[in-house]
Protein backbone atom coordinates (compact mmCIF):
# COMPACT_ATOMS: atom_id res chain seq x y z
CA UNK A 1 -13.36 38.82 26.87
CA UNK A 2 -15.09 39.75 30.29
CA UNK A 3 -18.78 39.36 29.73
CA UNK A 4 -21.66 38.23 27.34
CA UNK A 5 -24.76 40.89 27.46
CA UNK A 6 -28.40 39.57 25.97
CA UNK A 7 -32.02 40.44 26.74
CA UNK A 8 -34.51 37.78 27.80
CA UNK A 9 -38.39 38.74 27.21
CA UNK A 10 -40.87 36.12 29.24
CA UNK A 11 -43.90 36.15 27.74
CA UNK A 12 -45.65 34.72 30.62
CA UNK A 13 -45.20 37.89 32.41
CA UNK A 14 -47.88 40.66 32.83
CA UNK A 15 -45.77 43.37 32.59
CA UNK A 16 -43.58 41.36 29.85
CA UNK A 17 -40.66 43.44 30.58
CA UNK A 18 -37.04 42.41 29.16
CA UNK A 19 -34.81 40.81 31.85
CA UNK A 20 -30.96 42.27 30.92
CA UNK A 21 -28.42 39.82 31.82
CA UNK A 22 -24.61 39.95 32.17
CA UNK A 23 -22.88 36.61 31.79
CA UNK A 24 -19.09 37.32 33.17
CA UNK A 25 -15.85 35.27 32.53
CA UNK A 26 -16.12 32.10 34.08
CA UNK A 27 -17.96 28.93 33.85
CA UNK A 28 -21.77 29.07 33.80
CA UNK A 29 -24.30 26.39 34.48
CA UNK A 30 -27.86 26.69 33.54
CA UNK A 31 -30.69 24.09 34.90
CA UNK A 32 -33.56 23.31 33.47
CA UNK A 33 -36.42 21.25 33.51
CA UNK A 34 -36.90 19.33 29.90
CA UNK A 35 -39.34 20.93 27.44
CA UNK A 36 -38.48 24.58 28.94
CA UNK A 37 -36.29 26.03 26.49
CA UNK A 38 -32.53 25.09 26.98
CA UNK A 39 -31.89 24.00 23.07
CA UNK A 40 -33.62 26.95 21.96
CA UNK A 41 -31.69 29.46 24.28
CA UNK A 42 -28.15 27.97 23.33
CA UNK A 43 -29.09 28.10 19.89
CA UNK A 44 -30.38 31.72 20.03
CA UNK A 45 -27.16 32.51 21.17
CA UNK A 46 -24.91 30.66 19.09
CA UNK A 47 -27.27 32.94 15.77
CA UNK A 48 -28.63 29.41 14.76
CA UNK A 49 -32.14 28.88 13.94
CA UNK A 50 -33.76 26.81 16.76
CA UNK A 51 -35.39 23.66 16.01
CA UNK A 52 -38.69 24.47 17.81
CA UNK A 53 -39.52 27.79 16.56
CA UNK A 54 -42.53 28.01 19.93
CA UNK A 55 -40.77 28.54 23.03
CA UNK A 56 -41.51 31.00 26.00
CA UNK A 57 -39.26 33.71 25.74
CA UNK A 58 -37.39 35.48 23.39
CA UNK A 59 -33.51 36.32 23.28
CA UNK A 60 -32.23 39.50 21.67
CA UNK A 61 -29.47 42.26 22.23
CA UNK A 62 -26.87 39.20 22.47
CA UNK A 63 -23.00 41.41 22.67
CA UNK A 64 -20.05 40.30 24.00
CA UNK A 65 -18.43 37.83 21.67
CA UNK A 66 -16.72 37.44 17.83
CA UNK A 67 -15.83 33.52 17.67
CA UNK A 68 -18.41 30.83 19.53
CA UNK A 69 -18.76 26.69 19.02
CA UNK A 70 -21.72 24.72 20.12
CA UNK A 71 -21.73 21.40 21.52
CA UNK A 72 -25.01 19.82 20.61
CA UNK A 73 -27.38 18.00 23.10
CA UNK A 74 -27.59 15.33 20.02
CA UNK A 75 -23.91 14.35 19.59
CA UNK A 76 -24.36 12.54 16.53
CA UNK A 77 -25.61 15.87 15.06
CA UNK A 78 -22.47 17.77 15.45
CA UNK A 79 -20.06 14.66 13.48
CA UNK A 80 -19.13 14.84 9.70
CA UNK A 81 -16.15 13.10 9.13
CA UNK A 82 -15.53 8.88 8.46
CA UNK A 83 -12.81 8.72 11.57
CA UNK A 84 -12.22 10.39 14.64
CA UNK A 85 -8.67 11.74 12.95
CA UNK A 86 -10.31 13.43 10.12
CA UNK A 87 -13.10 14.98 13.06
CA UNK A 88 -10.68 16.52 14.89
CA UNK A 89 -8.40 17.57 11.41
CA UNK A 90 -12.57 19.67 10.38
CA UNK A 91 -11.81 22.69 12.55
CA UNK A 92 -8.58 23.08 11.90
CA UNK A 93 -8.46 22.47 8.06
CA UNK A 94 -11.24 25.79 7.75
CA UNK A 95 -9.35 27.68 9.64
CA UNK A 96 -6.68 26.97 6.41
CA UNK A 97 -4.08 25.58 8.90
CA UNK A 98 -1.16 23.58 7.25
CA UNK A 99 -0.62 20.16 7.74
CA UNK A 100 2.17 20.10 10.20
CA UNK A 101 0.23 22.03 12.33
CA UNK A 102 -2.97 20.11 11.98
CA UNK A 103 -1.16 16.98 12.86
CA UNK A 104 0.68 18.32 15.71
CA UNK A 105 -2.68 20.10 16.97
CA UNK A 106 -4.45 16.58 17.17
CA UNK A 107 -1.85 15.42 18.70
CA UNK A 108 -2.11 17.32 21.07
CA UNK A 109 -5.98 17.19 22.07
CA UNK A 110 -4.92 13.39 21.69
CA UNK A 111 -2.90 13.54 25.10
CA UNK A 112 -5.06 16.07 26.87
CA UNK A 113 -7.81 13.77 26.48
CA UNK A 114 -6.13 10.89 26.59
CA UNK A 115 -8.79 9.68 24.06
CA UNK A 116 -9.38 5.89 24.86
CA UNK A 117 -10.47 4.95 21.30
CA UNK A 118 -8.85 4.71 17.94
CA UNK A 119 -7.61 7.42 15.84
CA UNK A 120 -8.95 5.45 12.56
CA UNK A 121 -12.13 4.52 14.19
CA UNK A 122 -15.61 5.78 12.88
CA UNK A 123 -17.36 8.29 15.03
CA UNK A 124 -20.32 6.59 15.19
CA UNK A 125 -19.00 3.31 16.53
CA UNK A 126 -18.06 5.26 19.77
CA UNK A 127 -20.40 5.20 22.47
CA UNK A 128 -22.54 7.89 23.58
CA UNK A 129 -20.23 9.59 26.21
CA UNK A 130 -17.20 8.80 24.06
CA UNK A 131 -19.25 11.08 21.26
CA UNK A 132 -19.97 13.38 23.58
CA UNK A 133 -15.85 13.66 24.40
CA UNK A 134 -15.15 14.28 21.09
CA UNK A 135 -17.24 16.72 19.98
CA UNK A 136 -16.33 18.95 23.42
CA UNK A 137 -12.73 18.22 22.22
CA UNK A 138 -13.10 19.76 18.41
CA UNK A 139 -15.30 22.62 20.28
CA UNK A 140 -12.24 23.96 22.55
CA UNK A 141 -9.99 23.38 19.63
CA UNK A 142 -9.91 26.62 18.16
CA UNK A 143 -10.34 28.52 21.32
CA UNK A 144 -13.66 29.94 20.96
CA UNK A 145 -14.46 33.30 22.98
CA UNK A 146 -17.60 31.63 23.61
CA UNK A 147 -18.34 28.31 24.43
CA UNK A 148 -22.05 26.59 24.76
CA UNK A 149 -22.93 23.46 25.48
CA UNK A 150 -26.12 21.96 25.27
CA UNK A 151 -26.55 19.18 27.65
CA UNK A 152 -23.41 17.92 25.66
CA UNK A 153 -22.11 15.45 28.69
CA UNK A 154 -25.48 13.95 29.32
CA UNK A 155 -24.31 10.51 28.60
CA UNK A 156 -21.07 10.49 30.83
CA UNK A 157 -20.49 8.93 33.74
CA UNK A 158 -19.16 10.73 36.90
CA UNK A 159 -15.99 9.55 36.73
CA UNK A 160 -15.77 11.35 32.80
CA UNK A 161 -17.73 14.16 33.63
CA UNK A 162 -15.34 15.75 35.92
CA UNK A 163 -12.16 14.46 33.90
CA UNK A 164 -13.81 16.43 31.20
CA UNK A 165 -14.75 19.32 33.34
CA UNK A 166 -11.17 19.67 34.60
CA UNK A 167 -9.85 20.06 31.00
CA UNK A 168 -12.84 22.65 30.88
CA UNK A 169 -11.93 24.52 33.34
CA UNK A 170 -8.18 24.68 32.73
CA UNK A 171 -9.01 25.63 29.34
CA UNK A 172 -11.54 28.08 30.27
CA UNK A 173 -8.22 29.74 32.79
CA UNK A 174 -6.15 29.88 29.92
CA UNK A 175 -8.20 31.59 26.89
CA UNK A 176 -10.51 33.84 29.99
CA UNK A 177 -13.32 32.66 27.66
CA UNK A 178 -17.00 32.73 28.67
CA UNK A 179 -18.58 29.10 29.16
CA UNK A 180 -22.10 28.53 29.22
CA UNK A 181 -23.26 25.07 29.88
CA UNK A 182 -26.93 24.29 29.89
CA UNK A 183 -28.31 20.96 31.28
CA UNK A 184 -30.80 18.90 32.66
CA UNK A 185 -29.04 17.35 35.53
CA UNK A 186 -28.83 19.15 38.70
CA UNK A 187 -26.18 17.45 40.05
CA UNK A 188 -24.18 19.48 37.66
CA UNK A 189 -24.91 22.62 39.61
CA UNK A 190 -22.62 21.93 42.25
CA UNK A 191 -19.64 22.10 39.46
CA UNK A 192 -19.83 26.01 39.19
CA UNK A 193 -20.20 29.04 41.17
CA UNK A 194 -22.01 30.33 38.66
CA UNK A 195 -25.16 28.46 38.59
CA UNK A 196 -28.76 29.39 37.21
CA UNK A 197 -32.30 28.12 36.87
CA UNK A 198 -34.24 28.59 33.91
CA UNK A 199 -37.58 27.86 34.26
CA UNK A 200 -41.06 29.95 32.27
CA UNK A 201 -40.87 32.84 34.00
CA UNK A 202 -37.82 33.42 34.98
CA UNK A 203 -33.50 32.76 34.79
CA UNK A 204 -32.44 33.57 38.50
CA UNK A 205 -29.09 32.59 40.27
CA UNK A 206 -29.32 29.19 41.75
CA UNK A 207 -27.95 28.97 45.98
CA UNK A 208 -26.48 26.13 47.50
CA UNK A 209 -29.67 25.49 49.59
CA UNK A 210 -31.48 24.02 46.70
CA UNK A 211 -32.41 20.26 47.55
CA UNK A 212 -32.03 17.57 45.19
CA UNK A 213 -34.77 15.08 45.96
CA UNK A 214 -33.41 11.70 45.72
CA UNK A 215 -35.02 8.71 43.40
CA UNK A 216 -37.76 6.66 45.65
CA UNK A 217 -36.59 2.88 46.00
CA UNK A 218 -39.73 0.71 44.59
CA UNK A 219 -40.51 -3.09 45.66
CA UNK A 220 -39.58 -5.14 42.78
CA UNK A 221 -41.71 -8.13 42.28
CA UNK A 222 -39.70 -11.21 42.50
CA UNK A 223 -38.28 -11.94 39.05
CA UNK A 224 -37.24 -15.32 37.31
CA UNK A 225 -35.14 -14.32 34.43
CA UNK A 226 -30.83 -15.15 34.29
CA UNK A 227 -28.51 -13.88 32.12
CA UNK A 228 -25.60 -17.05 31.36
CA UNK A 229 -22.16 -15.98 29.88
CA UNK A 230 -20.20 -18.94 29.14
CA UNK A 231 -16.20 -17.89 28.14
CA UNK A 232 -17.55 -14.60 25.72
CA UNK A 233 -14.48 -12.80 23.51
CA UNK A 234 -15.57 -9.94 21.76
CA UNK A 235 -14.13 -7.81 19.99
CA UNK A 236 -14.86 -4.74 16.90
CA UNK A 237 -13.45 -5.02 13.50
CA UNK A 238 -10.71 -2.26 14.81
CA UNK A 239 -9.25 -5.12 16.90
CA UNK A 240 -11.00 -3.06 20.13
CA UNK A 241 -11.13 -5.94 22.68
CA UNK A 242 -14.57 -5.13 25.02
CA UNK A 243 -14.99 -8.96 26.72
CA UNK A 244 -12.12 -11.03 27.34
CA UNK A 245 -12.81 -14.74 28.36
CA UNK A 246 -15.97 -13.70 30.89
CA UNK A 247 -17.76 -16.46 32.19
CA UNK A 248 -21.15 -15.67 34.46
CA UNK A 249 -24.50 -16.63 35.80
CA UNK A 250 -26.62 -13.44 36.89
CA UNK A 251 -30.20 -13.80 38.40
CA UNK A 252 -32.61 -15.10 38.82
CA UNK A 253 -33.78 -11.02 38.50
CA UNK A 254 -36.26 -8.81 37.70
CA UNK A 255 -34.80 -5.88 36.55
CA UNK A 256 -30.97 -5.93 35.84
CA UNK A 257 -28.81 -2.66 35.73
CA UNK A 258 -26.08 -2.22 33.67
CA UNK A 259 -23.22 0.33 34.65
CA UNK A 260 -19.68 1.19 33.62
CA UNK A 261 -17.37 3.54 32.28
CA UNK A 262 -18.09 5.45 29.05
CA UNK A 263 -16.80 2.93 26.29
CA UNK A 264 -16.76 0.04 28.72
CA UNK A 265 -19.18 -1.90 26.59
CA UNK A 266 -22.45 -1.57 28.26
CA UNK A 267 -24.11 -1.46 24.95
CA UNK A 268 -22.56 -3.98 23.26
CA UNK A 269 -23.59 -6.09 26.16
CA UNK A 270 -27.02 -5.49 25.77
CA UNK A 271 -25.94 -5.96 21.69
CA UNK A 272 -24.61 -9.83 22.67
CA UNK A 273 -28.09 -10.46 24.51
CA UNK A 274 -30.42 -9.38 21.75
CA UNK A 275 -28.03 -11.42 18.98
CA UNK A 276 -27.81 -8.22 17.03
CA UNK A 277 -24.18 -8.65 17.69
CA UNK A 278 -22.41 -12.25 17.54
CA UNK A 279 -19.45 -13.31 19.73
CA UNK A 280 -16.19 -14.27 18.20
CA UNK A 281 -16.29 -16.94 20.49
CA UNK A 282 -18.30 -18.61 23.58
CA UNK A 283 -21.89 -17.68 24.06
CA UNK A 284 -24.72 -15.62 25.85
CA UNK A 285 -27.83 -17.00 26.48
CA UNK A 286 -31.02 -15.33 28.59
CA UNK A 287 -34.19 -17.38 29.61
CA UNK A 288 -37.35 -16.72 31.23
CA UNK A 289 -38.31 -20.19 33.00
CA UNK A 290 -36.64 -22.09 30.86
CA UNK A 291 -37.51 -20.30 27.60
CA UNK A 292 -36.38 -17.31 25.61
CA UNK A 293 -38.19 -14.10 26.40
CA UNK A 294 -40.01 -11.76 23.64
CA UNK A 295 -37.06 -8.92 23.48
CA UNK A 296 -37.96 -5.43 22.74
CA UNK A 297 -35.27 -2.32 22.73
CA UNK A 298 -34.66 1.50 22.94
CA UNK A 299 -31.32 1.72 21.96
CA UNK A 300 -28.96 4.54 23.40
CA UNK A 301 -29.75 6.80 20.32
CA UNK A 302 -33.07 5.34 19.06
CA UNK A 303 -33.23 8.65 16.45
CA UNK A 304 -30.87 6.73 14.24
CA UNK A 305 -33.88 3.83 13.61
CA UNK A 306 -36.83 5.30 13.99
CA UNK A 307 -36.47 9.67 12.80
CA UNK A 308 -37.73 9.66 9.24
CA UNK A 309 -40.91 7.39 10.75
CA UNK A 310 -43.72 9.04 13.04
CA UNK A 311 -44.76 8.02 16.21
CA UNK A 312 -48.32 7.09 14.51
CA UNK A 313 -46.69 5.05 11.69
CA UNK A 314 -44.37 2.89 14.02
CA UNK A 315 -47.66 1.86 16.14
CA UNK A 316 -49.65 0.68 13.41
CA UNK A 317 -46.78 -1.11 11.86
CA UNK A 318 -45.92 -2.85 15.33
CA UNK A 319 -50.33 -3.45 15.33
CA UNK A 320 -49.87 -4.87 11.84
CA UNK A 321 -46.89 -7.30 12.92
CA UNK A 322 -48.84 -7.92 15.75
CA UNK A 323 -46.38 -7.10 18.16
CA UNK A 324 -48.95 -5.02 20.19
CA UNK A 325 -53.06 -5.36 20.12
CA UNK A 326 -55.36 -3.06 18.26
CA UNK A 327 -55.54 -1.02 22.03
CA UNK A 328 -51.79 -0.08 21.99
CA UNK A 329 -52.57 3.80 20.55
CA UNK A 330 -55.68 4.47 23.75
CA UNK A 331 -52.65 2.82 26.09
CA UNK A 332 -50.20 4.98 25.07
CA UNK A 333 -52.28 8.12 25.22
CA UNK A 334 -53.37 7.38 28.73
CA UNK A 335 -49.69 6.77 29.66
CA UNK A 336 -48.65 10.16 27.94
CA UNK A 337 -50.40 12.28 29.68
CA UNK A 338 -48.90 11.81 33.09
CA UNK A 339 -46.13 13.20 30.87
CA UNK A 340 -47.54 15.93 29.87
CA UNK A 341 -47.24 15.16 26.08
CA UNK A 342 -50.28 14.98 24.04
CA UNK A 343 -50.44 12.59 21.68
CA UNK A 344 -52.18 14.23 18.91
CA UNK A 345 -49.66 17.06 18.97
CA UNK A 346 -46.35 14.50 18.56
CA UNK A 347 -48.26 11.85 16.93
CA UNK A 348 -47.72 12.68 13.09
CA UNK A 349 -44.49 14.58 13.44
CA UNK A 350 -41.17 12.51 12.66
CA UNK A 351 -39.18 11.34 15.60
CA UNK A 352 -36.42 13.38 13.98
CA UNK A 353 -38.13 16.89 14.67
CA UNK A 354 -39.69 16.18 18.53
CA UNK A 355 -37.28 17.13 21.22
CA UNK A 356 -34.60 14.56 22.56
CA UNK A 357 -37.14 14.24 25.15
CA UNK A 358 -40.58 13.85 23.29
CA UNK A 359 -38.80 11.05 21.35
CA UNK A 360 -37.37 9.31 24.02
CA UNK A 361 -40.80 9.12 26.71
CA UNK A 362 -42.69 8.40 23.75
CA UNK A 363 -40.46 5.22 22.16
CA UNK A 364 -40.24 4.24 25.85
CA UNK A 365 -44.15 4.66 26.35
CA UNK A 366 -45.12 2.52 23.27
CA UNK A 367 -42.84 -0.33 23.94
CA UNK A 368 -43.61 -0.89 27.14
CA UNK A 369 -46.92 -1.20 25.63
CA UNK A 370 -46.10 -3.74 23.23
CA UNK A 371 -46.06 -7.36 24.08
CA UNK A 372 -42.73 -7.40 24.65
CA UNK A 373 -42.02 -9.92 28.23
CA UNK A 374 -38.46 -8.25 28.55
CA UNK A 375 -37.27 -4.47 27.51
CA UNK A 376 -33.98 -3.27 27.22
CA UNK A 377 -33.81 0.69 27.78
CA UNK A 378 -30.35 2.06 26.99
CA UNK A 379 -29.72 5.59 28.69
CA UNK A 380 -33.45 6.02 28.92
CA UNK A 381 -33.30 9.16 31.30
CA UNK A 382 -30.89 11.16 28.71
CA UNK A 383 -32.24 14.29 28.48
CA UNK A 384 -35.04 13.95 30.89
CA UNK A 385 -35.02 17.16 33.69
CA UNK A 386 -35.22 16.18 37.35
CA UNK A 387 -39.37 16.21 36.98
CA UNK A 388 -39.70 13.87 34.21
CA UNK A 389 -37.04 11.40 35.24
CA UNK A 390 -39.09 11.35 38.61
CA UNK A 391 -42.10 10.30 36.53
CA UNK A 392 -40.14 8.12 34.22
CA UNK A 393 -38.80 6.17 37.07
CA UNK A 394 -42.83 5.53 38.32
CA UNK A 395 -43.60 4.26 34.95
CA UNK A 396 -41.29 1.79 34.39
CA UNK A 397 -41.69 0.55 37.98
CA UNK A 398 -45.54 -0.01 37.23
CA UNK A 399 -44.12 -1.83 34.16
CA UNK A 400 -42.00 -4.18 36.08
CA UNK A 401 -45.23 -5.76 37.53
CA UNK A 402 -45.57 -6.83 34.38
CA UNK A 403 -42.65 -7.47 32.41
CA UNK A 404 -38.90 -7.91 33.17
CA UNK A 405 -36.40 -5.06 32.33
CA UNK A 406 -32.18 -4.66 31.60
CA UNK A 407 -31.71 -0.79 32.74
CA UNK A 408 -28.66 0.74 31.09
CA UNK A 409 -27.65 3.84 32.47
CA UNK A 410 -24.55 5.75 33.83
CA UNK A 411 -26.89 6.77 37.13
CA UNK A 412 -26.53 4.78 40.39
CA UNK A 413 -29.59 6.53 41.72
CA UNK A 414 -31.79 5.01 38.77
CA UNK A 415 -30.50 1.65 39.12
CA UNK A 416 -31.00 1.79 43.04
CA UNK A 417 -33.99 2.64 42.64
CA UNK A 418 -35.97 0.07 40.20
CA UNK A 419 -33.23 -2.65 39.96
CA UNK A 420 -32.99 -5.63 42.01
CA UNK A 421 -29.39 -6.76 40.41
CA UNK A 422 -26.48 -4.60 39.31
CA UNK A 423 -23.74 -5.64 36.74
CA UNK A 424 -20.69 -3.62 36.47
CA UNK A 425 -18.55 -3.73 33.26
CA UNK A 426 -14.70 -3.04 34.14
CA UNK A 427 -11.53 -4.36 33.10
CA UNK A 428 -13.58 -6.11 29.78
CA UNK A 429 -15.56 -8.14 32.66
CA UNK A 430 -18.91 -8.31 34.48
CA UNK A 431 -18.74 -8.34 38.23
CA UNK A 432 -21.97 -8.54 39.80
CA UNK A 433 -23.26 -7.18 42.76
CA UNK A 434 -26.60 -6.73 44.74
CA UNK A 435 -25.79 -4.16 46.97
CA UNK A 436 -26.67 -0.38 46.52
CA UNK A 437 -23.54 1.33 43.78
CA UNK A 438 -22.67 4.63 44.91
């Protein structure tokens, strides 16, 4: 296969005449900003109905291509079997392969990847970017002509990002299949030669001259929380060993990053410190001069909790508790809007059917609302485009004049910019450091 052919109609435009585009072999990189139509265009082209059936263009005319997977921007919405075996077996087993083959086909993927988890291990005990790994593993598995992916290595560090866009690429030699990648990251333009912006009006070739702003460093108010680890062992039921033996003071701080490899145990971490998760031995303790602080999280895929409830129903149940005062819905509209999301649009629709985005800036908004003296944000910026993460990143610095934060993130520019301590999780131990991470 050589190209992919489609017609994009803007609507936006006066003379609303279709744009004709030719997608040749190769890898192709799309940018956008979040809300502008990235799930819906990958969709459209994979023949799925999108989600959001209101979006600024229209596709149509789509040649070029007989076999196509889809890696979703949701990972968890793309997994259907109880272990990571029987995941990688789905593809294979439809295609009606025997079982000698299957096994020696997932064997395979198994050393290209070099998977660093279990074979019998439940998909959804793996972490975001180790999700995220296995779904763009089962994707390339039966050579597709056409491959999308939808902001599908959002949650990987940069260190797993271009392992995993080496085994694209290699792949992508072999089969001289058509990749089209669509993200909210910028950074990821410089991956390609074939790089685009989508934005309302318009999907144009992107140039090298483009400047990527970087993240403003805020003054962080001087903070009096610390984080003591006194000889921690934990490990998962699989006999997965994350902290060996670790033994730390951190702080005093007022915002603490978290950062490490995918798997690493960042969110376990932030697991030991809320006491959702118990160590097998030692402990973890956090104060706030001298006493426990009020804890409130967003975990790293918060759609799990909180998708069959609306945003309207989880802040009058967090009123009724009294976790938040009977002015937390006016707050959170005021804070929205800076957003651009309005909260009588989002506000009776389940978290399960706004974008990754909506859902995430809203959870975040109403949280940091509540009266919560420390938040824990796991990958708060997945999803976000280079705009909102800007804005994000001015919110929760107005909220650390308030309240204390633990940033988990895979980004050293978001933790240089609102964090005035950095922990790094490697070699199942914390090493901490004050210092900008690059």
């Amino acid at each position: 296969m050589t190209e992919i052919a489609f017609k994009l109609n803007f609507h936006n435009l006066k003379n609303n005449e279709n744009q004709i585009k030719i997608f040749k072999y190769g890898i192709h990189i799309i940018y956008g900003e979040s809300g502008i139509g990235k799930s819906y265009f990958c969709r459209k082209l994979a023949g799925n109905k999108p989600i959001n059936s209101k979006c600024n263009f229209e596709i149509s005319g789509i040649t070029g291509f007989k076999t196509i997977m889809l890696v979703n921007q949701n990972p968890d919405t793309q997994i259907v079997a109880p272990t990571v075996e029987r995941e990688l077996a789905f593809n294979f087993e439809n295609l009606g392969f025997e079982s000698n083959l299957i096994l020696k086909r997932i064997d395979s993927l198994n050393k290209k990847f070099n998977f660093p988890f279990s074979m019998n291990q439940h998909p959804q005990t793996l972490s975001g970017g180790e999700r995220e790994i296995l779904n763009f593993s089962t994707a390339i598995s039966v050579d597709p002509e056409c491959l999308l992916i939808d902001d599908g290595f959002a949650f990987l560090n940069s260190n797993s990002k271009n392992y995993c866009f080496d085994i694209l690429r290699s792949w992508q030699n072999e089969t001289n299949s058509i990749v089209i990648w669509f993200t909210s990251n910028q950074e990821d333009l410089k991956l390609s030669n074939f790089k685009w912006f989508l934005n309302k009006n318009n999907l144009s070739k992107a140039h090298d001259d483009n400047v990527l702003n970087q993240l403003p460093k805020f003054k962080i108010p001087k903070g009096h929380l610390i984080l003591a680890i006194d000889k921690l062992n934990f490990s998962f039921l699989d006999n997965s060993n994350i902290f060996s033996n670790v033994s730390r003071k951190i702080g005093p701080f007022r915002s603490l990053g978290i950062i490490g490899n995918n798997g690493s145990g960042k969110s376990t971490l932030a697991s030991l410190i809320t006491k959702t998760l118990i160590p097998d031995s030692g402990s973890i303790d956090i104060n706030l001069n001298g006493k426990k602080p009020d804890i409130g999280i967003v975990p790293q895929s918060p759609e799990r909790i909180f998708g069959a409830h609306t945003p309207e129903e989880i802040g009058k149940m967090l009123i009724i508790e009294k976790i938040a005062d009977n002015t937390l819905i006016a707050r959170i509209k005021d804070s929205l809007e800076r957003f651009s999301v309005e909260w009588d649009s989002i506000s009776n629709k389940l978290f399960g059917n706004l974008s990754l985005s909506e859902s995430r800036i809203v959870l975040l908004v109403l949280i940091s609302h509540c009266n919560y003296n420390l938040i824990i944000f796991d990958e708060p910026m997945f999803s976000l485009g280079t705009k909102l993460r800007n804005i994000m990143i001015e919110f929760l610095a107005e909220v650390l004049q308030i309240k204390y934060l633990i940033l988990i993130t895979h980004n050293c520019d978001e933790l240089n910019s609102i964090c005035d301590k950095t922990v790094i999780i490697k070699n199942k131990t914390l090493l901490q450091t004050e210092k900008r991470i690059d």
